[in-house]
PDB file of N, CA and C in Angstrom:
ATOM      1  N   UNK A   1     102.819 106.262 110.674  1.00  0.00           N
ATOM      2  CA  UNK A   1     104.224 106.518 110.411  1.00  0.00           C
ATOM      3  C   UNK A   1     104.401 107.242 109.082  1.00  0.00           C
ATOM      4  N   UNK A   2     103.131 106.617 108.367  1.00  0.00           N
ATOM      5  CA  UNK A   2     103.774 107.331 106.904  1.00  0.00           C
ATOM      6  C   UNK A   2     102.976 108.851 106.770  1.00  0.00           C
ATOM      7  N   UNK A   3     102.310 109.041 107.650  1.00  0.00           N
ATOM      8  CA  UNK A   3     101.242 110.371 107.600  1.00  0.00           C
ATOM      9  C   UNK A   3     102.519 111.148 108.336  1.00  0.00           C
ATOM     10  N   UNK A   4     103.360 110.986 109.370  1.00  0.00           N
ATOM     11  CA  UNK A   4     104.172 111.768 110.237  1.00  0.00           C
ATOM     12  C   UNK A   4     104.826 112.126 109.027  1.00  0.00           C
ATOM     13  N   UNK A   5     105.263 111.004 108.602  1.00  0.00           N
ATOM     14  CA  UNK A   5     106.690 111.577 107.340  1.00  0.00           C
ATOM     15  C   UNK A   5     106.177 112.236 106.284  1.00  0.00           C
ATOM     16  N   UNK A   6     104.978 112.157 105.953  1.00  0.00           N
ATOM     17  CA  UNK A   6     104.289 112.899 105.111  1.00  0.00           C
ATOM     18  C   UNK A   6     104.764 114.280 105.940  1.00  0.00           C
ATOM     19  N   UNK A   7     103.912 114.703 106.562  1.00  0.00           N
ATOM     20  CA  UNK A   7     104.180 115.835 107.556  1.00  0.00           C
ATOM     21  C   UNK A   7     104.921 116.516 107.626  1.00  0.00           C
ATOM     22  N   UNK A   8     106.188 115.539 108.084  1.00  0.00           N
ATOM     23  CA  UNK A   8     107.302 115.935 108.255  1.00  0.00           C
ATOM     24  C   UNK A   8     108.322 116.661 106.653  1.00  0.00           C
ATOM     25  N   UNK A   9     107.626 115.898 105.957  1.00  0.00           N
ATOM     26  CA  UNK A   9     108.453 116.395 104.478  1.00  0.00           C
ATOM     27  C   UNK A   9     107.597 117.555 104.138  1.00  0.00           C
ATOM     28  N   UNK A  10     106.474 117.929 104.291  1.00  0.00           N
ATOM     29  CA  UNK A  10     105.893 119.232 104.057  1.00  0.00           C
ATOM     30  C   UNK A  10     106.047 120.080 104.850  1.00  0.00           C
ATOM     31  N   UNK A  11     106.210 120.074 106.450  1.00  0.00           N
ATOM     32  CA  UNK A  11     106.767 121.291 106.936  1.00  0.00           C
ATOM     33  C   UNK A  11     108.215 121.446 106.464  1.00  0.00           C
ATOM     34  N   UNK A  12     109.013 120.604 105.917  1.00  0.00           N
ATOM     35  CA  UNK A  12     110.541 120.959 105.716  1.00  0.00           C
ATOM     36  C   UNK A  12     110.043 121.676 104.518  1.00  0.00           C
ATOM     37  N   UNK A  13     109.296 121.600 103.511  1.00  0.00           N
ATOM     38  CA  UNK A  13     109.371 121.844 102.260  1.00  0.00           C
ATOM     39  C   UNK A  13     109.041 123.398 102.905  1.00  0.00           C
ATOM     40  N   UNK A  14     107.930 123.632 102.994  1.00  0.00           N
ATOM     41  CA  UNK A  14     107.432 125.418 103.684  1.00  0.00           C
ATOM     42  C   UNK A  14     108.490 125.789 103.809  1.00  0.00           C
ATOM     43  N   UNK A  15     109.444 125.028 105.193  1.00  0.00           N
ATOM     44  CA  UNK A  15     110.539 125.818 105.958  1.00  0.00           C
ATOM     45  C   UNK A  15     111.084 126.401 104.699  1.00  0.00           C
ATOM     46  N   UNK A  16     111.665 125.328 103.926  1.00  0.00           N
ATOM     47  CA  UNK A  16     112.373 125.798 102.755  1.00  0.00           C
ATOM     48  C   UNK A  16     112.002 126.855 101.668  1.00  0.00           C
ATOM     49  N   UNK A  17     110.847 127.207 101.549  1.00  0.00           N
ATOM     50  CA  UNK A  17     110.149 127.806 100.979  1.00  0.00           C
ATOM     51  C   UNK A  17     109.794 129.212 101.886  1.00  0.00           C
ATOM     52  N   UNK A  18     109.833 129.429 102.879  1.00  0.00           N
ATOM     53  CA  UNK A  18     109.609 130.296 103.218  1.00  0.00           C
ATOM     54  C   UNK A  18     111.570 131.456 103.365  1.00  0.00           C
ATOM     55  N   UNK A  19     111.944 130.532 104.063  1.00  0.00           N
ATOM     56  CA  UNK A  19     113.660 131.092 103.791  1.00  0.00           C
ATOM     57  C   UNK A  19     114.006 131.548 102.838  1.00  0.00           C
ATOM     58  N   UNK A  20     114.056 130.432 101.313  1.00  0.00           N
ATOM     59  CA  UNK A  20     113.761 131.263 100.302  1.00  0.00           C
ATOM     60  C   UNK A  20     113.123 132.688  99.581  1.00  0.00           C
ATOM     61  N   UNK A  21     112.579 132.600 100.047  1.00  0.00           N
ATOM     62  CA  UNK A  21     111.467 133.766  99.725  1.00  0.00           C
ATOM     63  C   UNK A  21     111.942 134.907 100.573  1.00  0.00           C
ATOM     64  N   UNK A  22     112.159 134.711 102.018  1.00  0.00           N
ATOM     65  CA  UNK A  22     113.021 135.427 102.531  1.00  0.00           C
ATOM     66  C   UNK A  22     114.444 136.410 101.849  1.00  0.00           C
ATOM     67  N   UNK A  23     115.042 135.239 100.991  1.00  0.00           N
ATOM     68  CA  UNK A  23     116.639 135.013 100.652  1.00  0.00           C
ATOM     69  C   UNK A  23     115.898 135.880  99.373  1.00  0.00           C
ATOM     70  N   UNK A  24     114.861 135.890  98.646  1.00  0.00           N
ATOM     71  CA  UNK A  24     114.423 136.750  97.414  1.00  0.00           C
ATOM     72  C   UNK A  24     114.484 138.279  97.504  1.00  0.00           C
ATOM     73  N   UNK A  25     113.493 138.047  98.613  1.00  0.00           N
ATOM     74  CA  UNK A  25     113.364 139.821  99.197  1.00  0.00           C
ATOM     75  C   UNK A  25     114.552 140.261  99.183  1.00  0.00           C
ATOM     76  N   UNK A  26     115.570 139.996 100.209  1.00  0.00           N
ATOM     77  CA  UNK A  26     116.890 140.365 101.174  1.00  0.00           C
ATOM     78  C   UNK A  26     117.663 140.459  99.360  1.00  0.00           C
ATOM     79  N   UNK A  27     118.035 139.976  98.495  1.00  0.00           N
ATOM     80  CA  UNK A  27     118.470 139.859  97.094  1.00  0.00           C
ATOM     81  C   UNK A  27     117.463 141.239  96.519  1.00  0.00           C
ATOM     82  N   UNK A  28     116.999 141.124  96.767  1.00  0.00           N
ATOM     83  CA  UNK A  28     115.908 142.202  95.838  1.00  0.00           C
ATOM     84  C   UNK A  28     116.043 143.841  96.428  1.00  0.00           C
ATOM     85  N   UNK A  29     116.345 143.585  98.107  1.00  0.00           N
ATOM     86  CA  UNK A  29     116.763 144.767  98.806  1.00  0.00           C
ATOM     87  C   UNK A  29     118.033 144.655  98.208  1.00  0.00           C
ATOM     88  N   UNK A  30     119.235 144.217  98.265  1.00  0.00           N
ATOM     89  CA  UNK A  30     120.265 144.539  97.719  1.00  0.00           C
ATOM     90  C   UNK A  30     120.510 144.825  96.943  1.00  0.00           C
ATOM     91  N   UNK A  31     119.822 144.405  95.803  1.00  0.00           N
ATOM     92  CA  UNK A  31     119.979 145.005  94.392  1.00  0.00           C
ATOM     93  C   UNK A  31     119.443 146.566  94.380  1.00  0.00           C
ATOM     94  N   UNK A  32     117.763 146.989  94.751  1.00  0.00           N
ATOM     95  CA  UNK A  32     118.177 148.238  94.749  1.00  0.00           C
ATOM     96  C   UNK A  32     119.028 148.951  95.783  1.00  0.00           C
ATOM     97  N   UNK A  33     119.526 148.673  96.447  1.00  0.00           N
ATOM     98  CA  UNK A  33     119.992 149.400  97.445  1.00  0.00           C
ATOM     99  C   UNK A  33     121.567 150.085  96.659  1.00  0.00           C
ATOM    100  N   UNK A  34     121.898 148.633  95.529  1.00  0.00           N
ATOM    101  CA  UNK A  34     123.346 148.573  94.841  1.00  0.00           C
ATOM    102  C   UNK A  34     123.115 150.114  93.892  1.00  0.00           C
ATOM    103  N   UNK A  35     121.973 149.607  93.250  1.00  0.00           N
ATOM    104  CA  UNK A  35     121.566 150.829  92.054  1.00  0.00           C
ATOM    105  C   UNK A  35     121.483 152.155  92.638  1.00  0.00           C
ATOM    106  N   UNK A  36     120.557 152.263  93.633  1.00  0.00           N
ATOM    107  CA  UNK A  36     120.564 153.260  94.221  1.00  0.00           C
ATOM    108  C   UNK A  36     122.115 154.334  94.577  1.00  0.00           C
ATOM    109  N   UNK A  37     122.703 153.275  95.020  1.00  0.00           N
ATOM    110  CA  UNK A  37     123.975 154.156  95.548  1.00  0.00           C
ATOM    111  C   UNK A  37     125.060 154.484  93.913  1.00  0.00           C
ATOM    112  N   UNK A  38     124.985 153.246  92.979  1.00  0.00           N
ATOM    113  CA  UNK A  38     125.924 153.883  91.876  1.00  0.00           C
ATOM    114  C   UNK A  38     125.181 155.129  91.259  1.00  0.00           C
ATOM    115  N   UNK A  39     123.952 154.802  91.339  1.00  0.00           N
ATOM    116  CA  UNK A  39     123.398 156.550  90.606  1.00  0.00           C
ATOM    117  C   UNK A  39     124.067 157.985  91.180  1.00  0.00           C
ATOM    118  N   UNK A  40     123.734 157.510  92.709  1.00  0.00           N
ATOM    119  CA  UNK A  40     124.040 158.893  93.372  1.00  0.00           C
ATOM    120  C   UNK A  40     125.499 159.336  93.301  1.00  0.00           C
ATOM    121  N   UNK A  41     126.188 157.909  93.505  1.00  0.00           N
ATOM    122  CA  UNK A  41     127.640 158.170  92.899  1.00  0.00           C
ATOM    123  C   UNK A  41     128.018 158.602  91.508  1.00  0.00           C
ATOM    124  N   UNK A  42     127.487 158.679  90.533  1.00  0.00           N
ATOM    125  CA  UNK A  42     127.921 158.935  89.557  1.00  0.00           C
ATOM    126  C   UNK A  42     127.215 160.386  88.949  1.00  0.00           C
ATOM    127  N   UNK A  43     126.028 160.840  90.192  1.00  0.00           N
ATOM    128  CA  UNK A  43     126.029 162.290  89.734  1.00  0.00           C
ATOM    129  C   UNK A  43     127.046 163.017  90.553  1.00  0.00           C
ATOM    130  N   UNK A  44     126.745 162.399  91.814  1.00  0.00           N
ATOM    131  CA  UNK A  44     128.454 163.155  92.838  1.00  0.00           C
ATOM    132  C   UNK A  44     130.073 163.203  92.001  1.00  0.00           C
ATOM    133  N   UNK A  45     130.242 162.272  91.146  1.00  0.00           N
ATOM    134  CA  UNK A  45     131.342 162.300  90.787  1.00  0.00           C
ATOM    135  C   UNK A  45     131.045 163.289  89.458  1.00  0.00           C
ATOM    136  N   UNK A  46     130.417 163.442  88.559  1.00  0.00           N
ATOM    137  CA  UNK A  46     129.744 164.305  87.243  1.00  0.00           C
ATOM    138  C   UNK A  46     129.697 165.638  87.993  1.00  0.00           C
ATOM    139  N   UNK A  47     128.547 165.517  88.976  1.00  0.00           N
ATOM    140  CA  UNK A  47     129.066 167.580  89.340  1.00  0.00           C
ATOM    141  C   UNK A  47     129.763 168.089  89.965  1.00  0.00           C
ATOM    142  N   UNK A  48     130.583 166.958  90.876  1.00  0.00           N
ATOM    143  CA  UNK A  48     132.002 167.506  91.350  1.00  0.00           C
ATOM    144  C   UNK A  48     133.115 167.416  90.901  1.00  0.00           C
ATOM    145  N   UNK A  49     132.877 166.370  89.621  1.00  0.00           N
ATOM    146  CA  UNK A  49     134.206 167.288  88.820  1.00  0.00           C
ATOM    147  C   UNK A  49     133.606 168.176  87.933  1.00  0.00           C
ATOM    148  N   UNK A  50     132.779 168.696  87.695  1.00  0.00           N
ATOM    149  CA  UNK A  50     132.473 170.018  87.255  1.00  0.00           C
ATOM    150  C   UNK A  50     133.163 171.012  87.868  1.00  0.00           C
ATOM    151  N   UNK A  51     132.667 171.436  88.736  1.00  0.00           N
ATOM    152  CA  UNK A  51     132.487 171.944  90.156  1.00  0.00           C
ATOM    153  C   UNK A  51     134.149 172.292  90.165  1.00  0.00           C
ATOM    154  N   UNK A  52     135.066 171.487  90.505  1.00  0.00           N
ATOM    155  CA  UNK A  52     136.268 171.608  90.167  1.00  0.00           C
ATOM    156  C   UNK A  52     136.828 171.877  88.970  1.00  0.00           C
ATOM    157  N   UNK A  53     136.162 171.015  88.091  1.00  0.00           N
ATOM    158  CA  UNK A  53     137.329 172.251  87.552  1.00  0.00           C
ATOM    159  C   UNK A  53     136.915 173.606  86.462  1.00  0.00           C
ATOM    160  N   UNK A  54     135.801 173.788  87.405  1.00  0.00           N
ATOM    161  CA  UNK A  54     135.392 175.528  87.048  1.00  0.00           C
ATOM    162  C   UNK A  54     136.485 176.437  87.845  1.00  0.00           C
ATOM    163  N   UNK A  55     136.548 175.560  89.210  1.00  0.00           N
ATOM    164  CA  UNK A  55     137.083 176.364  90.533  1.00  0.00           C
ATOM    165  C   UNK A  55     138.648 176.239  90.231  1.00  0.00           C
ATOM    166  N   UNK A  56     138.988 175.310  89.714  1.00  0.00           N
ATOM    167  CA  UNK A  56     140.575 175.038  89.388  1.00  0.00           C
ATOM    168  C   UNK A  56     141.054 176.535  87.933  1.00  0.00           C
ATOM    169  N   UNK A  57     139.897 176.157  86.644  1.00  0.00           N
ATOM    170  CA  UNK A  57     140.132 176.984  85.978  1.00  0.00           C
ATOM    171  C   UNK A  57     140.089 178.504  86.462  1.00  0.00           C
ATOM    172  N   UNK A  58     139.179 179.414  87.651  1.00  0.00           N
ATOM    173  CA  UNK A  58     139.549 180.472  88.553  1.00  0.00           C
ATOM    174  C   UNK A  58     140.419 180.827  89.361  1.00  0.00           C
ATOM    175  N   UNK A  59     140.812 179.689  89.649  1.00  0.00           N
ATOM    176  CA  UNK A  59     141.876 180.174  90.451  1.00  0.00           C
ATOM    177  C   UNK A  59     142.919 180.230  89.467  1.00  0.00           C
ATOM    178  N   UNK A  60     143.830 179.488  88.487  1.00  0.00           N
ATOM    179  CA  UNK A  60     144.819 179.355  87.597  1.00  0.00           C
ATOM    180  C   UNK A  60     144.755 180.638  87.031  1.00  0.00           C
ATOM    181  N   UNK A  61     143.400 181.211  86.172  1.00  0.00           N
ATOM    182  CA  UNK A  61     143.350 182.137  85.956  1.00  0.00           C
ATOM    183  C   UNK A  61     143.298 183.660  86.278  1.00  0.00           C
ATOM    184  N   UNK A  62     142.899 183.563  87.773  1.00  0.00           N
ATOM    185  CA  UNK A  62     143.647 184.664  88.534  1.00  0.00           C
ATOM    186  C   UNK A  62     144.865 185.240  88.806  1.00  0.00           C
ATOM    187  N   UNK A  63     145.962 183.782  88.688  1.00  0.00           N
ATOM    188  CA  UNK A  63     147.598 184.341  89.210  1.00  0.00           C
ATOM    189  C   UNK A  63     148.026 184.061  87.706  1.00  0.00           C
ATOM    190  N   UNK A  64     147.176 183.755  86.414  1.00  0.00           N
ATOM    191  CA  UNK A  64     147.992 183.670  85.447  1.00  0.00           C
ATOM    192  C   UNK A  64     149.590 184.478  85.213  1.00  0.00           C
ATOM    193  N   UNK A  65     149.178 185.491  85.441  1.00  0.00           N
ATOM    194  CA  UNK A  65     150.059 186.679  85.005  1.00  0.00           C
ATOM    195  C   UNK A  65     151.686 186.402  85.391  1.00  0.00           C
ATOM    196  N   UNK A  66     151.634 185.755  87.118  1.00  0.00           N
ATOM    197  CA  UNK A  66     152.723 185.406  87.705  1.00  0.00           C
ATOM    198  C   UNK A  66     152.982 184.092  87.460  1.00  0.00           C
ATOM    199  N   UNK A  67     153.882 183.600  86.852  1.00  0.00           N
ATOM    200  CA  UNK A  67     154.433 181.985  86.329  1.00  0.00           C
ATOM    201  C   UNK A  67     154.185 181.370  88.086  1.00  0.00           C
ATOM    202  N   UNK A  68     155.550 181.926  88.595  1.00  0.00           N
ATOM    203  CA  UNK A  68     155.584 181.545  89.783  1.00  0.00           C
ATOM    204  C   UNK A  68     154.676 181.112  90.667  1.00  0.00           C
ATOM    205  N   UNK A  69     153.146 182.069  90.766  1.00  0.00           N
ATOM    206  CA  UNK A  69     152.092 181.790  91.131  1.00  0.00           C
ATOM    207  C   UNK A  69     151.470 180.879  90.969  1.00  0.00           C
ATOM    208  N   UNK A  70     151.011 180.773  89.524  1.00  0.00           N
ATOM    209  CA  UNK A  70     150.506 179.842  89.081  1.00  0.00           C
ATOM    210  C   UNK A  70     151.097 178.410  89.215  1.00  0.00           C
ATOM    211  N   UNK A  71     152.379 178.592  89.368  1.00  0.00           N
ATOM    212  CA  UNK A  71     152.526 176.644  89.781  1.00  0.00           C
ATOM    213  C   UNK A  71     152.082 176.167  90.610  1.00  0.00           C
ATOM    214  N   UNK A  72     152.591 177.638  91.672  1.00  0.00           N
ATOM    215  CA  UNK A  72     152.043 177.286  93.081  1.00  0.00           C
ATOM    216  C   UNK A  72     150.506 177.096  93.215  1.00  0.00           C
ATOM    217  N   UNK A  73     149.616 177.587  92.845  1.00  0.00           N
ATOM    218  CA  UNK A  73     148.609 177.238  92.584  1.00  0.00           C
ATOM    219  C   UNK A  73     147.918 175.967  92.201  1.00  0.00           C
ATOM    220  N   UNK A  74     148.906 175.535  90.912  1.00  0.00           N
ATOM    221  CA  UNK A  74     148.403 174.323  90.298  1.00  0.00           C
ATOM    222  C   UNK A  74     148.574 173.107  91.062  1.00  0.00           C
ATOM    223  N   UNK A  75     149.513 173.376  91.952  1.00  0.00           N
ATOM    224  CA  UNK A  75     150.732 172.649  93.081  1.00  0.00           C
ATOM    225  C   UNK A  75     149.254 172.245  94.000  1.00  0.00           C
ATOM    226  N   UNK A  76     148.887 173.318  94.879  1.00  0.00           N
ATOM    227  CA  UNK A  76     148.305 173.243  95.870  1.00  0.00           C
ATOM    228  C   UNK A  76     146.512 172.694  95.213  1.00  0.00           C
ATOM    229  N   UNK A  77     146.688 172.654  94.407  1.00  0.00           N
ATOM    230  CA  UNK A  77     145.019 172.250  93.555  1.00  0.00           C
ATOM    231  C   UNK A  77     145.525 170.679  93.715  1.00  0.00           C
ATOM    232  N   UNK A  78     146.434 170.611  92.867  1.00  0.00           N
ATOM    233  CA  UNK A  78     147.017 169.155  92.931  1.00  0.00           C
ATOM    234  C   UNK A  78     146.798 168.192  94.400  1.00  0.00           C
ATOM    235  N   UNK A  79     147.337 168.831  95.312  1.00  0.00           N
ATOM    236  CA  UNK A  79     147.258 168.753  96.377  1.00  0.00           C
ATOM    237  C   UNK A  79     145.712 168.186  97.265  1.00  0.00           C
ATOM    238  N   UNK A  80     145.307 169.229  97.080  1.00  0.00           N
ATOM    239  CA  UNK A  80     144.219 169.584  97.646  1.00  0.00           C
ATOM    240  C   UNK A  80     143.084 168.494  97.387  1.00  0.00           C
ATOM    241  N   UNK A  81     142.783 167.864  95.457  1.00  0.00           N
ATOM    242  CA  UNK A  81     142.544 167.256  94.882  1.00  0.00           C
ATOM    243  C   UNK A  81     142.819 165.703  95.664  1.00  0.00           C
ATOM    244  N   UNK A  82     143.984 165.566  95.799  1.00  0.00           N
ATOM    245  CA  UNK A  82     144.571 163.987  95.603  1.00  0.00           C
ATOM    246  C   UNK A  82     144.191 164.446  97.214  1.00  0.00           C
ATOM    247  N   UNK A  83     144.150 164.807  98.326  1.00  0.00           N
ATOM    248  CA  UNK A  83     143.578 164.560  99.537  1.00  0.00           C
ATOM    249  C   UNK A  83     142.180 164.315  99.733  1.00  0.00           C
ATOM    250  N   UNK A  84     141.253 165.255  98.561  1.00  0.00           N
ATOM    251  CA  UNK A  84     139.831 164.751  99.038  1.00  0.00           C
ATOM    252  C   UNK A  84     139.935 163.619  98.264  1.00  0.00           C
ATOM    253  N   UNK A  85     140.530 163.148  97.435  1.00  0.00           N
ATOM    254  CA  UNK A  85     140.578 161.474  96.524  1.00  0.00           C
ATOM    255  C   UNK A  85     140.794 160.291  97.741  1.00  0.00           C
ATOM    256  N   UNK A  86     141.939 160.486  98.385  1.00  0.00           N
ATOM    257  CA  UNK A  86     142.199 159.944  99.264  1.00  0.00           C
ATOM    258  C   UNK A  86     140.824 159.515 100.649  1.00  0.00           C
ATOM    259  N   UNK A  87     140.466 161.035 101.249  1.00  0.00           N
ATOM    260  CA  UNK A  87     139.723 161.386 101.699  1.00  0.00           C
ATOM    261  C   UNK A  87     138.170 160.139 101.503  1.00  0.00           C
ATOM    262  N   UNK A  88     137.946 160.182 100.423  1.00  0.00           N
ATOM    263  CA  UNK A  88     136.482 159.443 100.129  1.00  0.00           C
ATOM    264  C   UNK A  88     136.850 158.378  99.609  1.00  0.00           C
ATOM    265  N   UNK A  89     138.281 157.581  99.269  1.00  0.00           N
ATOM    266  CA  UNK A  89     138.471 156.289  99.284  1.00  0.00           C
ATOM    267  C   UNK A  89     138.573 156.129 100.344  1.00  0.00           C
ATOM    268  N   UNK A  90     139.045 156.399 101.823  1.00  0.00           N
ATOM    269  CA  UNK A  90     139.084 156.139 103.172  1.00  0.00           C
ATOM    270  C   UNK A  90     137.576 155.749 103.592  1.00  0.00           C
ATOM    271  N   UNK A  91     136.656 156.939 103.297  1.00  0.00           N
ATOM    272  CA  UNK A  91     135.773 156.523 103.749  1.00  0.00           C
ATOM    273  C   UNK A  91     134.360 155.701 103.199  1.00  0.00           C
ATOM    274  N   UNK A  92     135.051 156.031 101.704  1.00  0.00           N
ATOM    275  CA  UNK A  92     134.209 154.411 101.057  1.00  0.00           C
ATOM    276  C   UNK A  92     134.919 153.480 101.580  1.00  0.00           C
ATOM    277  N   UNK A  93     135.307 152.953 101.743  1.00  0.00           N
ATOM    278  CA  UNK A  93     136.086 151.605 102.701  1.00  0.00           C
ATOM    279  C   UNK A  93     135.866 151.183 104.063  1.00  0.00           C
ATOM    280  N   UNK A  94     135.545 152.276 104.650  1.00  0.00           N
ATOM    281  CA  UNK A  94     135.061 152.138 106.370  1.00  0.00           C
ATOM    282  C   UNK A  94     133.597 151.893 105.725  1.00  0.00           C
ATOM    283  N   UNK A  95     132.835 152.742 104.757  1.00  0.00           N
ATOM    284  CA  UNK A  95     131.263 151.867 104.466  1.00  0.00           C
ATOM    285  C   UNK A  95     131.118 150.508 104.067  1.00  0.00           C
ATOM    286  N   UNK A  96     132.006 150.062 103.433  1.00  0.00           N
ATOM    287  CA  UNK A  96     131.700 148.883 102.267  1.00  0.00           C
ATOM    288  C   UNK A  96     132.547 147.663 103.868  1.00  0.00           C
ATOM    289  N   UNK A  97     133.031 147.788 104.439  1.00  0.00           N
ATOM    290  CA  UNK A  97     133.665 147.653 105.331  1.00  0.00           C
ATOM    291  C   UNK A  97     132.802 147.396 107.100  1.00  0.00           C
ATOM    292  N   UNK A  98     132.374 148.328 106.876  1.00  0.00           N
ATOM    293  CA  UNK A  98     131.036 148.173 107.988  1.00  0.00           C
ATOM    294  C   UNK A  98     129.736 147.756 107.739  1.00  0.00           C
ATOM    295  N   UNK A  99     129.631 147.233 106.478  1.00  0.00           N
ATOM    296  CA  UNK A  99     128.219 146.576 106.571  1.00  0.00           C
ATOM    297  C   UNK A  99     128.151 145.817 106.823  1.00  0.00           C
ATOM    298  N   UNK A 100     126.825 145.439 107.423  1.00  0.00           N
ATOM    299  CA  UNK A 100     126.698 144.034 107.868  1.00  0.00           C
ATOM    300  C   UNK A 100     126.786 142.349 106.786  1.00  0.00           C
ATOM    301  N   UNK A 101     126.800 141.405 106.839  1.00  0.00           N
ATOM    302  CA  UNK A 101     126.794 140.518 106.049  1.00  0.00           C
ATOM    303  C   UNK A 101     125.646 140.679 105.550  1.00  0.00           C
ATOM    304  N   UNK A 102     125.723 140.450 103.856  1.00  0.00           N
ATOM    305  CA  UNK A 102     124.330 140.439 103.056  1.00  0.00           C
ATOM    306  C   UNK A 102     123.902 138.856 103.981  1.00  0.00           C
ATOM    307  N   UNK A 103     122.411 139.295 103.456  1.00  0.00           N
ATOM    308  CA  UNK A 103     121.369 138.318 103.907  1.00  0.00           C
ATOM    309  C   UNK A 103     121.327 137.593 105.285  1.00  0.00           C
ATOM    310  N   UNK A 104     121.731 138.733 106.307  1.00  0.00           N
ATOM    311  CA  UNK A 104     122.468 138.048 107.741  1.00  0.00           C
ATOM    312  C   UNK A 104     120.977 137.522 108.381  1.00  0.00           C
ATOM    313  N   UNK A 105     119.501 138.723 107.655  1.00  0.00           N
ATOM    314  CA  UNK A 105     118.479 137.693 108.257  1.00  0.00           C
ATOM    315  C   UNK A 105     117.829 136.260 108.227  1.00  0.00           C
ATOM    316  N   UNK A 106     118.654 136.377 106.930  1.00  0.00           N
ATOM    317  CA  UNK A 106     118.200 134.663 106.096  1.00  0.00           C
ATOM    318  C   UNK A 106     119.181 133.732 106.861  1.00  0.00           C
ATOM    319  N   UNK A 107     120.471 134.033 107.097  1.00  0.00           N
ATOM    320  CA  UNK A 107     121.112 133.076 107.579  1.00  0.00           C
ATOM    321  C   UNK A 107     120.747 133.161 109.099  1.00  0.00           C
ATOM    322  N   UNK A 108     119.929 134.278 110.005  1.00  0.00           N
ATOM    323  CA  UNK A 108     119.942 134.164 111.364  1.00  0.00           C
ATOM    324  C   UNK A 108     118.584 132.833 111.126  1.00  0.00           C
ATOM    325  N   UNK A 109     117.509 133.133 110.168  1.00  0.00           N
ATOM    326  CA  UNK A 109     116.762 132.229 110.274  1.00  0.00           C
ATOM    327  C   UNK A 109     116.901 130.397 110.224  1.00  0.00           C
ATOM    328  N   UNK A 110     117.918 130.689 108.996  1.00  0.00           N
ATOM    329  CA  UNK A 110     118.383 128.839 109.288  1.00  0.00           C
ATOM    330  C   UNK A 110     118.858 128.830 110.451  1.00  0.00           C
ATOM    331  N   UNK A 111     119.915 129.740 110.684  1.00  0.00           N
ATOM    332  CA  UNK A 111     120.600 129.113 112.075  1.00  0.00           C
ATOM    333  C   UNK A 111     119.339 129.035 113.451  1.00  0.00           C
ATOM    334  N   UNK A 112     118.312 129.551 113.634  1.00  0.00           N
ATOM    335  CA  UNK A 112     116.843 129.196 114.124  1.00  0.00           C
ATOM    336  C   UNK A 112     116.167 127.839 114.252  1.00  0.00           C
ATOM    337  N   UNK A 113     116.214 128.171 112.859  1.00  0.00           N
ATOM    338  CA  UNK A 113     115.637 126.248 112.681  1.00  0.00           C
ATOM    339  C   UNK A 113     116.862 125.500 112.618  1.00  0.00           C
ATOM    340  N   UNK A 114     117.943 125.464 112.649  1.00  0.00           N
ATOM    341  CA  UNK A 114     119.090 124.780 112.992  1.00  0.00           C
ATOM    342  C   UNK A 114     118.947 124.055 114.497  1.00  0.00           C
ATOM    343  N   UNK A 115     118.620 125.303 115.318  1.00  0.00           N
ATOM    344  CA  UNK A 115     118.919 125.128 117.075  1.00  0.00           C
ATOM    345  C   UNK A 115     117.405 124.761 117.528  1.00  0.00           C
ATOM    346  N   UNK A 116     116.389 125.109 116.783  1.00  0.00           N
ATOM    347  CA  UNK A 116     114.828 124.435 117.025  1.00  0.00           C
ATOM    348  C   UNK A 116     114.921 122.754 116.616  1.00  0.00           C
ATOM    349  N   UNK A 117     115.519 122.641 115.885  1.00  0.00           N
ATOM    350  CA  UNK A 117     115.484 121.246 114.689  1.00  0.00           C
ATOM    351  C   UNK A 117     116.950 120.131 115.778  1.00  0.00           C
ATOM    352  N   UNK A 118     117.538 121.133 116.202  1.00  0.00           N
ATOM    353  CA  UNK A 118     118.429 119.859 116.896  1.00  0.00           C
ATOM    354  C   UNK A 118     118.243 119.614 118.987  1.00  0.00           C
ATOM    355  N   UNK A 119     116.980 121.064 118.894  1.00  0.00           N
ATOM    356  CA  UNK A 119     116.489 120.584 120.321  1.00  0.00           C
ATOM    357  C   UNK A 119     115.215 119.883 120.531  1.00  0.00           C
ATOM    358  N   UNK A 120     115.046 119.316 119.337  1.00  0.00           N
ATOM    359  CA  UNK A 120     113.386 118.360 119.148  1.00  0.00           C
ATOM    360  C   UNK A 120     114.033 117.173 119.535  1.00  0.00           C
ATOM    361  N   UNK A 121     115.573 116.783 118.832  1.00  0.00           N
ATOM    362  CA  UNK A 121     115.939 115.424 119.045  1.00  0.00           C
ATOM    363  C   UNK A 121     115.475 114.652 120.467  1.00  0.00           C
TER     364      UNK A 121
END
């Protein structure tokens, strides 16, 4: 009896130990996965507002001459601007939005030994 429970408390301990370790990795993928994406975001946002407003300062400076023009210009930059803003908050939101639950393999695994552990009874 006391060798079973012996037993029995060392395969729980593994179980536990192995999930864990699981739950490390799956944490360790997330973290770079986090880094990864603010880098790329923050050169996307650095050379595209470059990028703009080289293209903003060309165009302004083309219709300088005409007042009229140029609002219209600044108007439709304005514009144009606050739609792709819009634009990639929409679809950062459908990403951050569609991922799956962090660590959904760690929790499919307890829930495993959950439904193994209550069909031994």
């Amino acid at each position: 009896m006391i060798s079973a429970l012996r037993d029995l408390a060392l395969t729980s301990i593994q179980l536990v130990e192995q999930r864990l370790r699981l739950l490390g990795a799956e944490l360790q993928e997330e973290k770079w996965r986090a880094v990864e994406a603010i880098v790329w975001l923050a050169l996307a946002l650095g050379l595209g507002a470059l990028a703009l407003l080289v293209a903003s300062l060309a165009v302004v400076l083309s219709v300088w001459p005409d007042p009229q023009a140029r609002i219209l210009a600044l108007v439709a930059l304005a514009l144009l601007y606050g739609l792709g803003a819009l634009g990639a908050f929409l679809r950062m939101r459908k990403r951050v939005m569609g991922e799956g639950m962090p660590f959904s393999d760690t929790v499919a695994e307890f829930q495993r030994d959950r439904e193994w552990l209550s069909s031994r009874r």
